[in-house]
Every structure is written in C-alpha cells, then in structure tokens.
N, C-alpha and C. Protein backbone atom coordinates (compact mmCIF):
# COMPACT_ATOMS: atom_id res chain seq x y z
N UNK A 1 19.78 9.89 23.87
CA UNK A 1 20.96 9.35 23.21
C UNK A 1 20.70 9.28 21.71
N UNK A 2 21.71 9.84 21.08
CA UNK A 2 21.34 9.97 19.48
C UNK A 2 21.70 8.46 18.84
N UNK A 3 21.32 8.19 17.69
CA UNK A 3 21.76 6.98 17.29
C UNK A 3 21.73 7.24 15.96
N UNK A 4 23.43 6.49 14.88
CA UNK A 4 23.70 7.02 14.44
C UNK A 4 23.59 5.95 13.12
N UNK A 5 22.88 6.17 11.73
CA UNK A 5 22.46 5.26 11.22
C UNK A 5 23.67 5.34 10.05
N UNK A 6 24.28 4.09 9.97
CA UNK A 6 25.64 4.42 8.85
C UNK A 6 25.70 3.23 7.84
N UNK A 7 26.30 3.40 6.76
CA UNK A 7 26.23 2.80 5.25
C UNK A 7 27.76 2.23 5.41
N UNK A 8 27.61 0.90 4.65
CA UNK A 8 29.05 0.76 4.12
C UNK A 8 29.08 0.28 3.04
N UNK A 9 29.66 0.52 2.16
CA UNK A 9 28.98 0.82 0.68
C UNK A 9 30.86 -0.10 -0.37
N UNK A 10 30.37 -0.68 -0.65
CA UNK A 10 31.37 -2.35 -1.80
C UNK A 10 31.13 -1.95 -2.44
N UNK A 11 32.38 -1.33 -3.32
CA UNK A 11 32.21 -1.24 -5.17
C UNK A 11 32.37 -2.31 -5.76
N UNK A 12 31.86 -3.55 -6.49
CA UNK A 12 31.83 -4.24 -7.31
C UNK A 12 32.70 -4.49 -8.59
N UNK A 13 32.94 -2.61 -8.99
CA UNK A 13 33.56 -2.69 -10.49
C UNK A 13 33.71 -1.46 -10.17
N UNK A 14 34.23 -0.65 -11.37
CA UNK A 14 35.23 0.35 -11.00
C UNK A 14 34.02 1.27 -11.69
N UNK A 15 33.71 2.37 -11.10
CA UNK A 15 32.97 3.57 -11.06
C UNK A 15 33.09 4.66 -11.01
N UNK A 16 32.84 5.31 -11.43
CA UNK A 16 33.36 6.90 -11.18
C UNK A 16 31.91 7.58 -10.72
N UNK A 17 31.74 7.66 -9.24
CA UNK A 17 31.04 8.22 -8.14
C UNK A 17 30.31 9.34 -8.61
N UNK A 18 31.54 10.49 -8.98
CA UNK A 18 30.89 11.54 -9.69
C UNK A 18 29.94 11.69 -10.70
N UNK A 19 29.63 10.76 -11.79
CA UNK A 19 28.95 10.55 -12.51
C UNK A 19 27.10 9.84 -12.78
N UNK A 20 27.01 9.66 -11.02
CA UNK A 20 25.84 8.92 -10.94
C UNK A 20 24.99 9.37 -10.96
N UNK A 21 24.57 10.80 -10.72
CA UNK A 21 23.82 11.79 -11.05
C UNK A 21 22.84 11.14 -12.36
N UNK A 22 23.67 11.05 -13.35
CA UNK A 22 23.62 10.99 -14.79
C UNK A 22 22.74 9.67 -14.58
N UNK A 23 22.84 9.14 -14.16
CA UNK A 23 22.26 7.40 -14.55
C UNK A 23 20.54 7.54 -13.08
N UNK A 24 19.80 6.50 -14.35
CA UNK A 24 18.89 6.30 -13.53
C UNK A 24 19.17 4.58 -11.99
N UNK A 25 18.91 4.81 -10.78
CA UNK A 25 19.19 3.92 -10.15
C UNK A 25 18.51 3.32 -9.45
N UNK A 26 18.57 1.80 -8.62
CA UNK A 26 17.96 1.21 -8.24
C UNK A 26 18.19 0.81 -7.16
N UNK A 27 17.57 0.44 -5.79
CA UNK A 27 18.49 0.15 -4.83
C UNK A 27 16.73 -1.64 -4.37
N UNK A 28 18.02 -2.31 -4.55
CA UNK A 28 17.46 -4.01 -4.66
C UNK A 28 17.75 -4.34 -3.59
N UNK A 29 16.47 -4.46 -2.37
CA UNK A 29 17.04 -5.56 -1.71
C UNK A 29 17.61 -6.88 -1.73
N UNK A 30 18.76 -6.98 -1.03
CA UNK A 30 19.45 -8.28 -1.16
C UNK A 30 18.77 -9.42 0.07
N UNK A 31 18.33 -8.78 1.07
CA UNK A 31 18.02 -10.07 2.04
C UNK A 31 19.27 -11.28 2.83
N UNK A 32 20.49 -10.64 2.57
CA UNK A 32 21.13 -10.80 3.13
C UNK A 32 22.13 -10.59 3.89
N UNK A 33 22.56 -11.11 5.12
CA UNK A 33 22.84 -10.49 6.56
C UNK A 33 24.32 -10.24 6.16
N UNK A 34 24.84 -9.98 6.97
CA UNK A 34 26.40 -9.22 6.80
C UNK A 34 26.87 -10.56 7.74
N UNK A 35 27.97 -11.10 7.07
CA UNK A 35 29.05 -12.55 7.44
C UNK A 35 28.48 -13.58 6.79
N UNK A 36 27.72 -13.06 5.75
CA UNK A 36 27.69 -14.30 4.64
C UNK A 36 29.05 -13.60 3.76
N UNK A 37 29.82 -15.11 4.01
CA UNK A 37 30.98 -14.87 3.00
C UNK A 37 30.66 -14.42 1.37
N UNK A 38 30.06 -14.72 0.53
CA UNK A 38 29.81 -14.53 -0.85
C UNK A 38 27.91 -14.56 -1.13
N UNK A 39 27.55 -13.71 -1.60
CA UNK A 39 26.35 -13.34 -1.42
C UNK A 39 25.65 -14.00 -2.78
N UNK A 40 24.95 -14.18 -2.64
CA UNK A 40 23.97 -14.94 -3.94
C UNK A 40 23.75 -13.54 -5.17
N UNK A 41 25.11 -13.05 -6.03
CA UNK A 41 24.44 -11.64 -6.62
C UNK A 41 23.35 -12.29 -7.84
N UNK A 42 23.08 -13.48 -8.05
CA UNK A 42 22.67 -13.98 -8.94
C UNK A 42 21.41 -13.72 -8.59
N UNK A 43 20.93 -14.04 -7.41
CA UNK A 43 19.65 -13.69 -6.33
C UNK A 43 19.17 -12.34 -6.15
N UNK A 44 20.26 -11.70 -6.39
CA UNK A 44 20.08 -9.97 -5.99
C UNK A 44 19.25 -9.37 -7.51
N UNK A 45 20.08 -9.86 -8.70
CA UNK A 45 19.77 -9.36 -9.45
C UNK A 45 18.71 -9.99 -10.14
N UNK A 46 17.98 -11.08 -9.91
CA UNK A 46 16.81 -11.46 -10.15
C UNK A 46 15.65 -10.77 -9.66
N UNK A 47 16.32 -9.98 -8.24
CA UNK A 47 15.48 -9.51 -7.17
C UNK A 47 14.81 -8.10 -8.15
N UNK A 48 15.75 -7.84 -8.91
CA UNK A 48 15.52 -6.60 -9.44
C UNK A 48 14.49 -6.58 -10.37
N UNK A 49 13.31 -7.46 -10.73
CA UNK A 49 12.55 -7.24 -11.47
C UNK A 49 11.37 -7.49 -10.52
N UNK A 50 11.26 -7.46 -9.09
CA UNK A 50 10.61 -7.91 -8.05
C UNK A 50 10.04 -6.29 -7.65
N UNK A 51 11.05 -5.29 -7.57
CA UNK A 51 11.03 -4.03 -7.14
C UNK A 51 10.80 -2.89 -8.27
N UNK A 52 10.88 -3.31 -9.24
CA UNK A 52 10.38 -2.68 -10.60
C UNK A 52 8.74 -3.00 -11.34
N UNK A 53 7.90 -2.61 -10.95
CA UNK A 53 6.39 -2.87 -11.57
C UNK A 53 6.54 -2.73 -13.40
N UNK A 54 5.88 -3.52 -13.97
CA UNK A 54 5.70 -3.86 -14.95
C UNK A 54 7.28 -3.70 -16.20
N UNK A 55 8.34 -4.21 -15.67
CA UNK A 55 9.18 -4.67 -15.98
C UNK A 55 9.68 -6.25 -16.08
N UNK A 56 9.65 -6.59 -17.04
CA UNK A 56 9.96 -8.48 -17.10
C UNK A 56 11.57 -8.20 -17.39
N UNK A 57 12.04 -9.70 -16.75
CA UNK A 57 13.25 -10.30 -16.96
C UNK A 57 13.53 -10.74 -18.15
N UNK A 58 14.73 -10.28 -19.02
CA UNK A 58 15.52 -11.18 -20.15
C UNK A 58 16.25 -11.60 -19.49
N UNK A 59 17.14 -11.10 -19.40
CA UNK A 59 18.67 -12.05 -18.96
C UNK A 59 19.31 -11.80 -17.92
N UNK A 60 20.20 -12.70 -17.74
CA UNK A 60 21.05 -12.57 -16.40
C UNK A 60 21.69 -12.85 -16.68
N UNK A 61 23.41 -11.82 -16.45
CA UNK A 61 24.89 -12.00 -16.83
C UNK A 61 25.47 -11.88 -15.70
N UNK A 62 25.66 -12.98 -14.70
CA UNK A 62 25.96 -13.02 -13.56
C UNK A 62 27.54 -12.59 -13.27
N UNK A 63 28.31 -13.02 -14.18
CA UNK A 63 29.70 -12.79 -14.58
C UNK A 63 29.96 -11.44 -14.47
N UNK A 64 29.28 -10.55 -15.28
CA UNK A 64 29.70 -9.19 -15.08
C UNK A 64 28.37 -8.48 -14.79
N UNK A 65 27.52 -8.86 -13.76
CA UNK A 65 26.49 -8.53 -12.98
C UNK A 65 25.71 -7.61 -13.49
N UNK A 66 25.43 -7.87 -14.52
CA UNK A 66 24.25 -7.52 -15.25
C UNK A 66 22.97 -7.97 -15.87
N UNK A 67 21.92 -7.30 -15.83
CA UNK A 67 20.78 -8.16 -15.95
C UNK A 67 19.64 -7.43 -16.91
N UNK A 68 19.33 -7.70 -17.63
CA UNK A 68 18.40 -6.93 -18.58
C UNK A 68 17.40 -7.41 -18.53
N UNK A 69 16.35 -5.69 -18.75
CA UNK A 69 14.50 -5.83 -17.96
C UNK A 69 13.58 -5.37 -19.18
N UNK A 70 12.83 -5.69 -19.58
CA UNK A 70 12.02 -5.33 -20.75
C UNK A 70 10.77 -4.82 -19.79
N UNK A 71 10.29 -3.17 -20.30
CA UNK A 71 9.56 -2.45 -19.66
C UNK A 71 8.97 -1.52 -21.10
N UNK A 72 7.48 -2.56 -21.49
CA UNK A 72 6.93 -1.83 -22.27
C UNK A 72 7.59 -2.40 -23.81
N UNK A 73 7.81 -1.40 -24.49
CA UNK A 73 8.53 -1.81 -25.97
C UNK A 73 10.32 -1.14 -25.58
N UNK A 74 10.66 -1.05 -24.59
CA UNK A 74 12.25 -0.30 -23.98
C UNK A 74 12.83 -1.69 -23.36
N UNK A 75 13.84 -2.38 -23.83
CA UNK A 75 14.81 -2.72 -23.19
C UNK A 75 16.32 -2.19 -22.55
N UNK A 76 16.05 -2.24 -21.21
CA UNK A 76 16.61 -1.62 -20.12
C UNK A 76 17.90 -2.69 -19.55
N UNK A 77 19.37 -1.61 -19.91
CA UNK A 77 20.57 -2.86 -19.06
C UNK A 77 20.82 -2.28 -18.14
N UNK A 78 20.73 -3.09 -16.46
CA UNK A 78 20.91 -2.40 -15.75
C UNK A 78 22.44 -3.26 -15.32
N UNK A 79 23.30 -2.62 -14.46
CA UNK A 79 24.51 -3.02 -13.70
C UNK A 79 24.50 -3.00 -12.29
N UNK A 80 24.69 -3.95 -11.70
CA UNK A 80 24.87 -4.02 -10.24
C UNK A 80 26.39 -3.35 -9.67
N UNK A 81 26.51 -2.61 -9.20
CA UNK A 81 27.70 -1.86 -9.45
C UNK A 81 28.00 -2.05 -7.83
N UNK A 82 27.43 -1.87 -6.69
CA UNK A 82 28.16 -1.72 -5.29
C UNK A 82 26.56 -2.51 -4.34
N UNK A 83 27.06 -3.13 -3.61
CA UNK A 83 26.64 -3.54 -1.98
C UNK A 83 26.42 -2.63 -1.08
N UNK A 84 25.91 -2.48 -0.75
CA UNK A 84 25.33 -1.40 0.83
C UNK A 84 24.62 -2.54 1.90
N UNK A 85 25.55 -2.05 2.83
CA UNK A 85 25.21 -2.53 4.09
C UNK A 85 24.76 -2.00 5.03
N UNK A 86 23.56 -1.50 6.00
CA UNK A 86 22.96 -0.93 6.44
C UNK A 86 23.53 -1.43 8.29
N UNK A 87 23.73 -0.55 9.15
CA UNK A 87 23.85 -0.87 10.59
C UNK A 87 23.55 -2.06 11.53
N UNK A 88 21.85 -2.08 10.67
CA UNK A 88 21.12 -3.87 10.83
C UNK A 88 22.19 -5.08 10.72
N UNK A 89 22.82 -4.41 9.56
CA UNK A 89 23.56 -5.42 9.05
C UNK A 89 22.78 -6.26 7.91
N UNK A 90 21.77 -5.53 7.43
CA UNK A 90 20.84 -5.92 6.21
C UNK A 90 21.66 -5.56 4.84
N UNK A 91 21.91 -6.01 3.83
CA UNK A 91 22.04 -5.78 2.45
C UNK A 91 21.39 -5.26 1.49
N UNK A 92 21.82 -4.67 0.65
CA UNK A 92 20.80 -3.88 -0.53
C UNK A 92 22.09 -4.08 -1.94
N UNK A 93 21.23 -4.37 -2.88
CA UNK A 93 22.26 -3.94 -4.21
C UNK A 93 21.74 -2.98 -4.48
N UNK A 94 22.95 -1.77 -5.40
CA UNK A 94 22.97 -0.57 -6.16
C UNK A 94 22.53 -0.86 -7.44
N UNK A 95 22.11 -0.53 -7.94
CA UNK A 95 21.78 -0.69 -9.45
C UNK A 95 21.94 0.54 -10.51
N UNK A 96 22.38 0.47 -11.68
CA UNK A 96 22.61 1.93 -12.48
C UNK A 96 22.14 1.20 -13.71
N UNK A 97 21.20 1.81 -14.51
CA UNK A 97 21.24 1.92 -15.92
C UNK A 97 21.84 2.52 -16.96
N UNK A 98 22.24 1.66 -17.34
CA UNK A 98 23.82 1.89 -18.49
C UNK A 98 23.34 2.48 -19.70
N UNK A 99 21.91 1.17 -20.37
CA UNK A 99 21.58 1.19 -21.64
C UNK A 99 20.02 1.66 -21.95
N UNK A 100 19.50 1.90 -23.07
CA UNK A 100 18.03 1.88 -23.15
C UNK A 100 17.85 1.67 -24.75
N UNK A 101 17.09 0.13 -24.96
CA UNK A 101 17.27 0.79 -26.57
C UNK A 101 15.52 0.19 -26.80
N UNK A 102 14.86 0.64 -27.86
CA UNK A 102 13.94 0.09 -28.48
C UNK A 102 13.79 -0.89 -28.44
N UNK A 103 12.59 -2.00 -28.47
CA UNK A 103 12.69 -3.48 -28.20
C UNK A 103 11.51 -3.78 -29.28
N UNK A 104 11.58 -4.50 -30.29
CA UNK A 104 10.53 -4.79 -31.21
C UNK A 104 9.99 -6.51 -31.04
N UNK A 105 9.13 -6.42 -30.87
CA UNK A 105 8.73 -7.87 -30.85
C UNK A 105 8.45 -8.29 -32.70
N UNK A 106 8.83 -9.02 -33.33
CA UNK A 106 8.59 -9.71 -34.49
C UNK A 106 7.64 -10.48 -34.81
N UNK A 107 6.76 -9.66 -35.77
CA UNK A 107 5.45 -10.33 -36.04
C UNK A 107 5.39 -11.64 -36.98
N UNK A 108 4.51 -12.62 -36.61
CA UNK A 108 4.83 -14.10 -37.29
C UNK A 108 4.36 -13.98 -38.59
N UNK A 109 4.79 -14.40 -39.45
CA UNK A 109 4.91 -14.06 -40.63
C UNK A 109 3.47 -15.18 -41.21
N UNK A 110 2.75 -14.44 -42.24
CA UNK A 110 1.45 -15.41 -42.52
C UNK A 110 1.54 -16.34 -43.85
C-alpha cells in the first residue's frame, strides 16, 4: 500500500511563488501540531536562529514577521512568509531573505 506524503502550505503575506528561486530560504521548525488555533510566530521566528549555525539574533518584528540575524560582519532580513503543514500534522515556517547589508560594529572611541 503506497502512502502518500502531502504539504499544506498558508501564505502569510502576499508572494509571488514564481520568484522564490531568487531568494535564499529557510524552512524553521515550528513544533507545532495542527488545531492550535494561532501559532506562537513569535516562537517560530526566534526558532530561526536555532537552525542557522553561527548566526545571532537582532530583532524581532513580530507584526510583519520579520526577524533579523547577524552572521559574521552581514546583516541578514529574513521574512516568514507561509506555514507548512506536514501529514503528521507537524508545522514548519518558510523563511525568505529579502535583505543583506554590511554590518559594522563601532569602535569605542579613546
């Protein structure tokens, strides 16, 4: 008997599919089950510096689900853009990187 492993995939914000190619992505476990009414994305996207090696957390813009990762002297904005739900009924966030800019730390002045 075959068994048939299927996605159901929540856009968050409005995307254009075709374009993801282009962007580097992330897929964050969420750790949470399917019939939790509203999901902790605040949790998800914290998660995202958990699954990224030598990337630290700046910020968290829970509002428009974004969260920025400092990796090296590169600060990185990433967007939580869609939910995936796996058959389990396990959760994952999508992640896309939007931004990348130089990050200078400021030397203390003597």
């Amino acid at each position: 008997m075959k068994t048939f492993n299927t996605l159901q995939i929540t856009l968050l914000c409005e995307t254009d599919l075709s374009q993801l190619n282009s962007y580097p992505l992330m897929l964050v476990p969420g750790g949470i089950k399917i019939g939790t009414p509203y999901p902790d994305l605040g949790a998800m996207l914290a998660a995202s510096t958990l699954v990224t090696p030598n990337r630290y957390l700046v910020s968290i813009d829970e509002e428009h689900l974004r969260v920025c990762l400092l990796r090296g002297e590169f600060l990185e904005e990433w967007v939580l853009f869609a939910l995936i739900s796996d058959s389990d009924g396990k959760r994952y966030g999508l992640m896309k990187m939007e931004h990348v800019t130089r990050y200078r730390l400021k030397s203390a002045s003597r």
